[in-house]
PDB file of N, CA and C in Angstrom:
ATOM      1  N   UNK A   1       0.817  -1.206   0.000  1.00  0.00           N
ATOM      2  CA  UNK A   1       0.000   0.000   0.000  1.00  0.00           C
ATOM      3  C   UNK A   1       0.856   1.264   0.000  1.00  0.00           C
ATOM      4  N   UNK A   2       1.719   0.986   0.616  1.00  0.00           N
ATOM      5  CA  UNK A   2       2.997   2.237   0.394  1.00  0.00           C
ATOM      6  C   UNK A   2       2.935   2.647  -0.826  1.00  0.00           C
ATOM      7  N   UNK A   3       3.626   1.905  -1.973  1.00  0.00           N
ATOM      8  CA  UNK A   3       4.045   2.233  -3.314  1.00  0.00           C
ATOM      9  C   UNK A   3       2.756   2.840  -3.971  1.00  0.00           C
ATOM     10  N   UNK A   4       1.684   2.547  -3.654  1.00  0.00           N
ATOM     11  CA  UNK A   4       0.757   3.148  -3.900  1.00  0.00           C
ATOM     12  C   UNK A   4       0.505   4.866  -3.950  1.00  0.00           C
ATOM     13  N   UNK A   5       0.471   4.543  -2.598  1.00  0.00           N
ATOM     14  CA  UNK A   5       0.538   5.834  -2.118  1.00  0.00           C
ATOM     15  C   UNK A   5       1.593   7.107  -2.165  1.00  0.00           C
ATOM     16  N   UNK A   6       2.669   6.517  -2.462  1.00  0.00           N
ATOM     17  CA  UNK A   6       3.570   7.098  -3.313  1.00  0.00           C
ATOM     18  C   UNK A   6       3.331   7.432  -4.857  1.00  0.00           C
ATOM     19  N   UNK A   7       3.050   6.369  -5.529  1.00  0.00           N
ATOM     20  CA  UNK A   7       2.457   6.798  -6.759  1.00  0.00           C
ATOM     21  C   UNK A   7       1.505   7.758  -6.589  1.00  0.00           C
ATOM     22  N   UNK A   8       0.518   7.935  -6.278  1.00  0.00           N
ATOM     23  CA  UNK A   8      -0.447   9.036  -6.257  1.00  0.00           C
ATOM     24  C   UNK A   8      -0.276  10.099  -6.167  1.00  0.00           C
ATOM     25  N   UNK A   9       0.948  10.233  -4.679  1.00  0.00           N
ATOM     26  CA  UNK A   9       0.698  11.582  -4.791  1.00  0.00           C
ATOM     27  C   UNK A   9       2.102  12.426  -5.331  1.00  0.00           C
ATOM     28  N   UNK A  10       2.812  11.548  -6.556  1.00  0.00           N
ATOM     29  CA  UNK A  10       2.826  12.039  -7.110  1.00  0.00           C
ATOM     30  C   UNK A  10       2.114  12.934  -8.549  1.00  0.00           C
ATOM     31  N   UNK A  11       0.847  12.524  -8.461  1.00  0.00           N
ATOM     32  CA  UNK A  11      -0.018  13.156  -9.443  1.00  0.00           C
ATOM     33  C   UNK A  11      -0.959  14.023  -8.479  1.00  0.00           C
ATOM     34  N   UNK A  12      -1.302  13.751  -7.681  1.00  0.00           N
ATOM     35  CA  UNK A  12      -2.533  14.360  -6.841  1.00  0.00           C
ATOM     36  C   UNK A  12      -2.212  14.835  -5.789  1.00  0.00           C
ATOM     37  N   UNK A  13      -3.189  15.223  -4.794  1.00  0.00           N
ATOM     38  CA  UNK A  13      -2.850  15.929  -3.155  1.00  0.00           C
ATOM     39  C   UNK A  13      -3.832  14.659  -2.781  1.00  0.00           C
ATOM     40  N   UNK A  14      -3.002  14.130  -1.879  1.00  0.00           N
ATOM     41  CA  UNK A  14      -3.693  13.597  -0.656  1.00  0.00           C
ATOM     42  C   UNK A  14      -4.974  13.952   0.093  1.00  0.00           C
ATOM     43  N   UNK A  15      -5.858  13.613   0.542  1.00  0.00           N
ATOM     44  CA  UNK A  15      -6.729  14.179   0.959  1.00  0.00           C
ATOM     45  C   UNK A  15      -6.804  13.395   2.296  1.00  0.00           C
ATOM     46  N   UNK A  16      -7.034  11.956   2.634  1.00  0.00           N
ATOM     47  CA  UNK A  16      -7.322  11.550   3.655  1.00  0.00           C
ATOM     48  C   UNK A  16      -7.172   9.907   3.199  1.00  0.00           C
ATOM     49  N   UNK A  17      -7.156   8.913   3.984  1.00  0.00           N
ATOM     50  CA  UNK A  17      -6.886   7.496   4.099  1.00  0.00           C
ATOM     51  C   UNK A  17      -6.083   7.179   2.931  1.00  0.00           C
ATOM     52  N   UNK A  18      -7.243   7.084   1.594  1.00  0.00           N
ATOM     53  CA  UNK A  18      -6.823   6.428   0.611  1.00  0.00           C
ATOM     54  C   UNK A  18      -7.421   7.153  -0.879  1.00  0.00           C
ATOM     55  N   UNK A  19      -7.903   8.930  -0.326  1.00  0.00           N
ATOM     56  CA  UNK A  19      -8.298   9.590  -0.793  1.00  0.00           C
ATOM     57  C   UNK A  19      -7.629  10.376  -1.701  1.00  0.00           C
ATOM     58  N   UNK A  20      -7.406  10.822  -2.957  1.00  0.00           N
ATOM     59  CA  UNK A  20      -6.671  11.555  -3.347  1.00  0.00           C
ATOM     60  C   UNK A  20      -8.096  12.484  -4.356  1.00  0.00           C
ATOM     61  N   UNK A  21      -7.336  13.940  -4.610  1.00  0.00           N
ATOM     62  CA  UNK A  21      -7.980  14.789  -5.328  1.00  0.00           C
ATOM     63  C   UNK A  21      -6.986  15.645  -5.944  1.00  0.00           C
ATOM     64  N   UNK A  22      -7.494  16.195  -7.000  1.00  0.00           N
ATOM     65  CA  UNK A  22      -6.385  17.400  -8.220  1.00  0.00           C
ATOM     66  C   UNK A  22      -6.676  17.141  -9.601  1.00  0.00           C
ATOM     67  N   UNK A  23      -6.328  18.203 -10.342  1.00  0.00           N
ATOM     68  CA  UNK A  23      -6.475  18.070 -11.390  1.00  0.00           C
ATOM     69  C   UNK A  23      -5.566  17.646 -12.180  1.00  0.00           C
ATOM     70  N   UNK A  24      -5.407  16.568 -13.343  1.00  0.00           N
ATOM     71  CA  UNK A  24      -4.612  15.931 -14.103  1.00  0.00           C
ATOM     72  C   UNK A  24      -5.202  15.900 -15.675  1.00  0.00           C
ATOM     73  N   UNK A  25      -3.865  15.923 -16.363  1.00  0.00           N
ATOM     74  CA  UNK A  25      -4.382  15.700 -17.878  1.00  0.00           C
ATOM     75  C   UNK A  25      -4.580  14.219 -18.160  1.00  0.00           C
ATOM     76  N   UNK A  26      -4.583  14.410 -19.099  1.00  0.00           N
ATOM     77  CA  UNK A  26      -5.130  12.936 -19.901  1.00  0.00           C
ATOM     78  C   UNK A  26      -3.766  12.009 -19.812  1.00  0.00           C
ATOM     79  N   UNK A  27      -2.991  12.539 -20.443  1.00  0.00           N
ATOM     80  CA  UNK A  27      -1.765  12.017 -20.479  1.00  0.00           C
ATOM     81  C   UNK A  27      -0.926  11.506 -18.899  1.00  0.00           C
ATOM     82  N   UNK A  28      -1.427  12.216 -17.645  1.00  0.00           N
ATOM     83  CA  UNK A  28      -0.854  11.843 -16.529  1.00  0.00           C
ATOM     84  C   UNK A  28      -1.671  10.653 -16.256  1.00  0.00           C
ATOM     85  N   UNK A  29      -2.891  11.117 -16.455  1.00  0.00           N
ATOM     86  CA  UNK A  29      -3.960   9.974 -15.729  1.00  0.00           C
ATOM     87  C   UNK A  29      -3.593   8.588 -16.476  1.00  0.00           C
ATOM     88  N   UNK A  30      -3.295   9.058 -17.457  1.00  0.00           N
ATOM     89  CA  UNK A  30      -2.938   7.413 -18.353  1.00  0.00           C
ATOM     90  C   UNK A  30      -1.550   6.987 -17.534  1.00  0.00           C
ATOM     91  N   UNK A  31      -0.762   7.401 -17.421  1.00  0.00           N
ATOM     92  CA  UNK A  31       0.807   7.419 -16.981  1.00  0.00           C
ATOM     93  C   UNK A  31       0.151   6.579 -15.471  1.00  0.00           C
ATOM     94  N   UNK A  32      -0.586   7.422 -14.694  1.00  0.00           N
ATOM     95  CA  UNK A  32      -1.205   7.314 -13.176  1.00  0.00           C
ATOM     96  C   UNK A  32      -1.745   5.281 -13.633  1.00  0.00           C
ATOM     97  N   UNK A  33      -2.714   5.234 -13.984  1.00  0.00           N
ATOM     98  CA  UNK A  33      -3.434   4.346 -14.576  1.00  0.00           C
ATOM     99  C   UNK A  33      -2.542   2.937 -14.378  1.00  0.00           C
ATOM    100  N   UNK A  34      -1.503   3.301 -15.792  1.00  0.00           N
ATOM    101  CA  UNK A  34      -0.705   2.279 -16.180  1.00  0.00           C
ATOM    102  C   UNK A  34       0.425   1.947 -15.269  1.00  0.00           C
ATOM    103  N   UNK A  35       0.795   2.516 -14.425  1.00  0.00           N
ATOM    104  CA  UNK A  35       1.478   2.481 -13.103  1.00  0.00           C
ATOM    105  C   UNK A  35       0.893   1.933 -12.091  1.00  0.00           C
ATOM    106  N   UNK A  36      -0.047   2.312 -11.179  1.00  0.00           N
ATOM    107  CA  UNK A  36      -1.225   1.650 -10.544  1.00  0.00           C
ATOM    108  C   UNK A  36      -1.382  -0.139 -10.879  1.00  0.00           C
ATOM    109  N   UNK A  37      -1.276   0.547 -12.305  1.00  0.00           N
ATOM    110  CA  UNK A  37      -1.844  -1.312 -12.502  1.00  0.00           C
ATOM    111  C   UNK A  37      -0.924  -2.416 -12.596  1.00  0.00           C
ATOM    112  N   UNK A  38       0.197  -1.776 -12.233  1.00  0.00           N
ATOM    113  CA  UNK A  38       2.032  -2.510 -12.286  1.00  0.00           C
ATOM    114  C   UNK A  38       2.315  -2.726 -10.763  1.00  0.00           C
ATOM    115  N   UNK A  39       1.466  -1.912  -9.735  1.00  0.00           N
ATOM    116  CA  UNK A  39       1.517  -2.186  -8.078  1.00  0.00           C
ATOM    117  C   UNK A  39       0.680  -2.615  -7.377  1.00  0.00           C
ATOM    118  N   UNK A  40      -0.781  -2.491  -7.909  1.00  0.00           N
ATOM    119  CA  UNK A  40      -1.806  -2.872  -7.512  1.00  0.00           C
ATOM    120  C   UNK A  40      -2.148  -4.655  -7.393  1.00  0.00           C
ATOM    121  N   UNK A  41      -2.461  -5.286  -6.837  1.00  0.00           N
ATOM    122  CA  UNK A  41      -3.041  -6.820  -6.810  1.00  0.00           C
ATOM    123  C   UNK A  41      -4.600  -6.262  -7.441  1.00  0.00           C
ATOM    124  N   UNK A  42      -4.672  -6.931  -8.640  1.00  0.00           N
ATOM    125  CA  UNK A  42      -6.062  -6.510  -9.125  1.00  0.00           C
ATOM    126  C   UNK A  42      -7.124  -7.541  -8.401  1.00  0.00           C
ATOM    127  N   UNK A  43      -6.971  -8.494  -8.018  1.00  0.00           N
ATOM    128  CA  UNK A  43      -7.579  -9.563  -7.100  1.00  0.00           C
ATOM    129  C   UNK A  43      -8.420  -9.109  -6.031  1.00  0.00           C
ATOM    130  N   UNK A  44      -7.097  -8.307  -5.572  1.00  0.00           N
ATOM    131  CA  UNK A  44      -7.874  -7.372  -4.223  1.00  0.00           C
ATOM    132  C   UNK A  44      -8.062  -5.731  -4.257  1.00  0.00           C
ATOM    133  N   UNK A  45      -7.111  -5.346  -4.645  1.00  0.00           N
ATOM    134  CA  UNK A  45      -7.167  -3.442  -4.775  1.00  0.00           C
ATOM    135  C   UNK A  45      -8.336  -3.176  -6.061  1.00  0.00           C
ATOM    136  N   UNK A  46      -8.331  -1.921  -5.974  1.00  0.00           N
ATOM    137  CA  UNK A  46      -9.184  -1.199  -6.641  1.00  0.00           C
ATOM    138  C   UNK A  46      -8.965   0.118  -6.555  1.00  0.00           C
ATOM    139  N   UNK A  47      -8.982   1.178  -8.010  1.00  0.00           N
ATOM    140  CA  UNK A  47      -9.092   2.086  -7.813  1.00  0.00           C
ATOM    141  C   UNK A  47      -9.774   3.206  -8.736  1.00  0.00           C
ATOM    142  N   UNK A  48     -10.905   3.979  -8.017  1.00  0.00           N
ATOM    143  CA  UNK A  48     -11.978   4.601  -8.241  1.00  0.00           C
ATOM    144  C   UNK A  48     -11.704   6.341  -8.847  1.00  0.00           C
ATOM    145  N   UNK A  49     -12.282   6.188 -10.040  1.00  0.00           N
ATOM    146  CA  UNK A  49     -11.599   7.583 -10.574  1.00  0.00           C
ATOM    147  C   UNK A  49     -13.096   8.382 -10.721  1.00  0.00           C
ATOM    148  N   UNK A  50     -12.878   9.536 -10.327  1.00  0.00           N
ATOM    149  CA  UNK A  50     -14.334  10.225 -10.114  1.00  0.00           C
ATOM    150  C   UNK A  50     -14.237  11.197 -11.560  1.00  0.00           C
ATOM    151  N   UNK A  51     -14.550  11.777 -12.443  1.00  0.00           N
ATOM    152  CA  UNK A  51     -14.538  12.779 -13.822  1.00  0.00           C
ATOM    153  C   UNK A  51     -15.698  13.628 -13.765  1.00  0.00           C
ATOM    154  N   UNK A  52     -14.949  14.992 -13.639  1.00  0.00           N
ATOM    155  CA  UNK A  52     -15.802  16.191 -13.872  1.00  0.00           C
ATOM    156  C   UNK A  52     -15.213  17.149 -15.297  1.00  0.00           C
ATOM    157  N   UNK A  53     -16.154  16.457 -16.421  1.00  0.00           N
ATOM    158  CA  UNK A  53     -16.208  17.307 -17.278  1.00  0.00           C
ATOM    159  C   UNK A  53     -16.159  19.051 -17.794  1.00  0.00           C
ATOM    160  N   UNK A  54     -17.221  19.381 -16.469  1.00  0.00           N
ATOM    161  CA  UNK A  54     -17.393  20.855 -16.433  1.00  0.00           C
ATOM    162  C   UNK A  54     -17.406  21.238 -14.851  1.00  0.00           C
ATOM    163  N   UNK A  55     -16.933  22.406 -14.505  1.00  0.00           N
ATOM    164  CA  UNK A  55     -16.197  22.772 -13.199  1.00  0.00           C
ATOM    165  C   UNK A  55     -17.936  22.774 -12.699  1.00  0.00           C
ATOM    166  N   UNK A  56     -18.694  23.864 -13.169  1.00  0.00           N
ATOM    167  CA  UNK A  56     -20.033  24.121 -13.313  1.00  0.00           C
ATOM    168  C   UNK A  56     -20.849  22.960 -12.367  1.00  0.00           C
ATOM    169  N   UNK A  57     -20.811  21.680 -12.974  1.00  0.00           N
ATOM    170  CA  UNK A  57     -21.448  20.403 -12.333  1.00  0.00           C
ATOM    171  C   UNK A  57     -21.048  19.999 -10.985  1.00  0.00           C
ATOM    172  N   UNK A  58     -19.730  19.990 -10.258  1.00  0.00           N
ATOM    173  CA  UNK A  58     -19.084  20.321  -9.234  1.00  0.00           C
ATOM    174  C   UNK A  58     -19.404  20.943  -7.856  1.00  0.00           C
ATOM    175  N   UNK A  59     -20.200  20.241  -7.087  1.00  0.00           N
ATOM    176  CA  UNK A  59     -20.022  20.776  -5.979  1.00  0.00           C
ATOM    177  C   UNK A  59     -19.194  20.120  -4.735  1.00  0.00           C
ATOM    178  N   UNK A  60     -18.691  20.604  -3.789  1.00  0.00           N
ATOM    179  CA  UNK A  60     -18.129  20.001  -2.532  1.00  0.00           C
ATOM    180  C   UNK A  60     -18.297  20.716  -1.768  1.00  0.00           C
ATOM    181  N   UNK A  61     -18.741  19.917  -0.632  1.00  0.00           N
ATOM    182  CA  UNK A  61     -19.119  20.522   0.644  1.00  0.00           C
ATOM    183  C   UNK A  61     -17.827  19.782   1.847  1.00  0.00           C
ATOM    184  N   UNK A  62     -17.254  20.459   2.672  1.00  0.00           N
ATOM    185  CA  UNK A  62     -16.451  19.936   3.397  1.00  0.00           C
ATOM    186  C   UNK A  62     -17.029  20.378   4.956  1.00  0.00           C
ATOM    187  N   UNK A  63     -16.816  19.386   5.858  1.00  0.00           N
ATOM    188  CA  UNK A  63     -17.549  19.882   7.540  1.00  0.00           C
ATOM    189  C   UNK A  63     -16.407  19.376   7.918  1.00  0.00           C
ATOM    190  N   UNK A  64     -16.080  20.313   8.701  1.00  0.00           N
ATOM    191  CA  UNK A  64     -14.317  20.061   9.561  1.00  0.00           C
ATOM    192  C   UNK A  64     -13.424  20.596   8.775  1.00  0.00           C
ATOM    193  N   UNK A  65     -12.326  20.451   9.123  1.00  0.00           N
ATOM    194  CA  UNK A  65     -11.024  20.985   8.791  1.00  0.00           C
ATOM    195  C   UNK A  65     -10.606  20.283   7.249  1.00  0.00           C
ATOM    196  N   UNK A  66     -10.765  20.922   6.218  1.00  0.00           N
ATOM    197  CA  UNK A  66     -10.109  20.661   4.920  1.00  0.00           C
ATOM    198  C   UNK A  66      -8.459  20.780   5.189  1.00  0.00           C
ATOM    199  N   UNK A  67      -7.927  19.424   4.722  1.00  0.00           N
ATOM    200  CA  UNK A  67      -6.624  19.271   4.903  1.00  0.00           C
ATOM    201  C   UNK A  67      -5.936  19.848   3.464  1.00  0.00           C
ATOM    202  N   UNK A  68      -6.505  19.528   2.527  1.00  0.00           N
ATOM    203  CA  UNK A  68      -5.716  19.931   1.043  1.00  0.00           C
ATOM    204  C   UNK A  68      -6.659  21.279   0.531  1.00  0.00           C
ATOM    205  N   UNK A  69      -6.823  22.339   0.935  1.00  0.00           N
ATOM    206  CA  UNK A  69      -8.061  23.839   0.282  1.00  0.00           C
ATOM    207  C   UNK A  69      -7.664  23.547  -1.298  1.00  0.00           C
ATOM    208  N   UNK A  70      -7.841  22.641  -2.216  1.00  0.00           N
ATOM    209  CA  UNK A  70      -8.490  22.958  -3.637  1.00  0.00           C
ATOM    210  C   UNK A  70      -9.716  23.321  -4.059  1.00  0.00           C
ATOM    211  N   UNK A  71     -10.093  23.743  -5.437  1.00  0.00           N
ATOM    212  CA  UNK A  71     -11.388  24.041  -5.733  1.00  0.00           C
ATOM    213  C   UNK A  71     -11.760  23.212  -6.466  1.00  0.00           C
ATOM    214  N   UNK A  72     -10.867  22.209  -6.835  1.00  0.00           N
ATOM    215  CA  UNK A  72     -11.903  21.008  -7.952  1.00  0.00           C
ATOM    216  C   UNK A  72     -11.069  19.804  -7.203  1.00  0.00           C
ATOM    217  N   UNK A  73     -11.521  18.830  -8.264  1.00  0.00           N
ATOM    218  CA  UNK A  73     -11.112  17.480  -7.372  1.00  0.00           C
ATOM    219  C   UNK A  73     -11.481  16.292  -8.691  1.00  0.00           C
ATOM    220  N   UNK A  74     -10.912  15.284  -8.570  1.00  0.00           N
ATOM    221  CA  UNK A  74     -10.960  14.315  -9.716  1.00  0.00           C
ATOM    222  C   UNK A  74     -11.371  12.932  -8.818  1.00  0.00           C
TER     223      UNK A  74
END
């Protein structure tokens, strides 16, 4: 789970457990993707990619202390 988590955040900000958020191009997310899937046990891991087309559609609500203050999130 380490290497994982290393991978990520080199593309993203951390957010919490196993949470990550930020914005990425196409080309990272593929890079992100194809990496992931070189550390991951597909048997057991999994990993969930959320896509916001338009900022517009986007809302987040946070209660408590926001650890990473971005305005969008993937």
């Amino acid at each position: 789970m380490a290497k994982m988590l290393k991978l990520c955040r080199r593309y993203l900000n951390w957010i919490q457990n196993s949470v990550f958020e930020g914005e990425i191009t196409e080309v990272k997310l593929k890079e992100l993707k194809a990496e992931a899937s070189k550390v991951m046990d597909k048997s057991e891991d999994s990993i969930i990619i959320f896509q916001s087309r338009e900022e517009k559609w986007l809302k987040k609500e946070v209660i408590g202390k926001e650890k990473n203050e971005l305005d969008n999130f993937l």
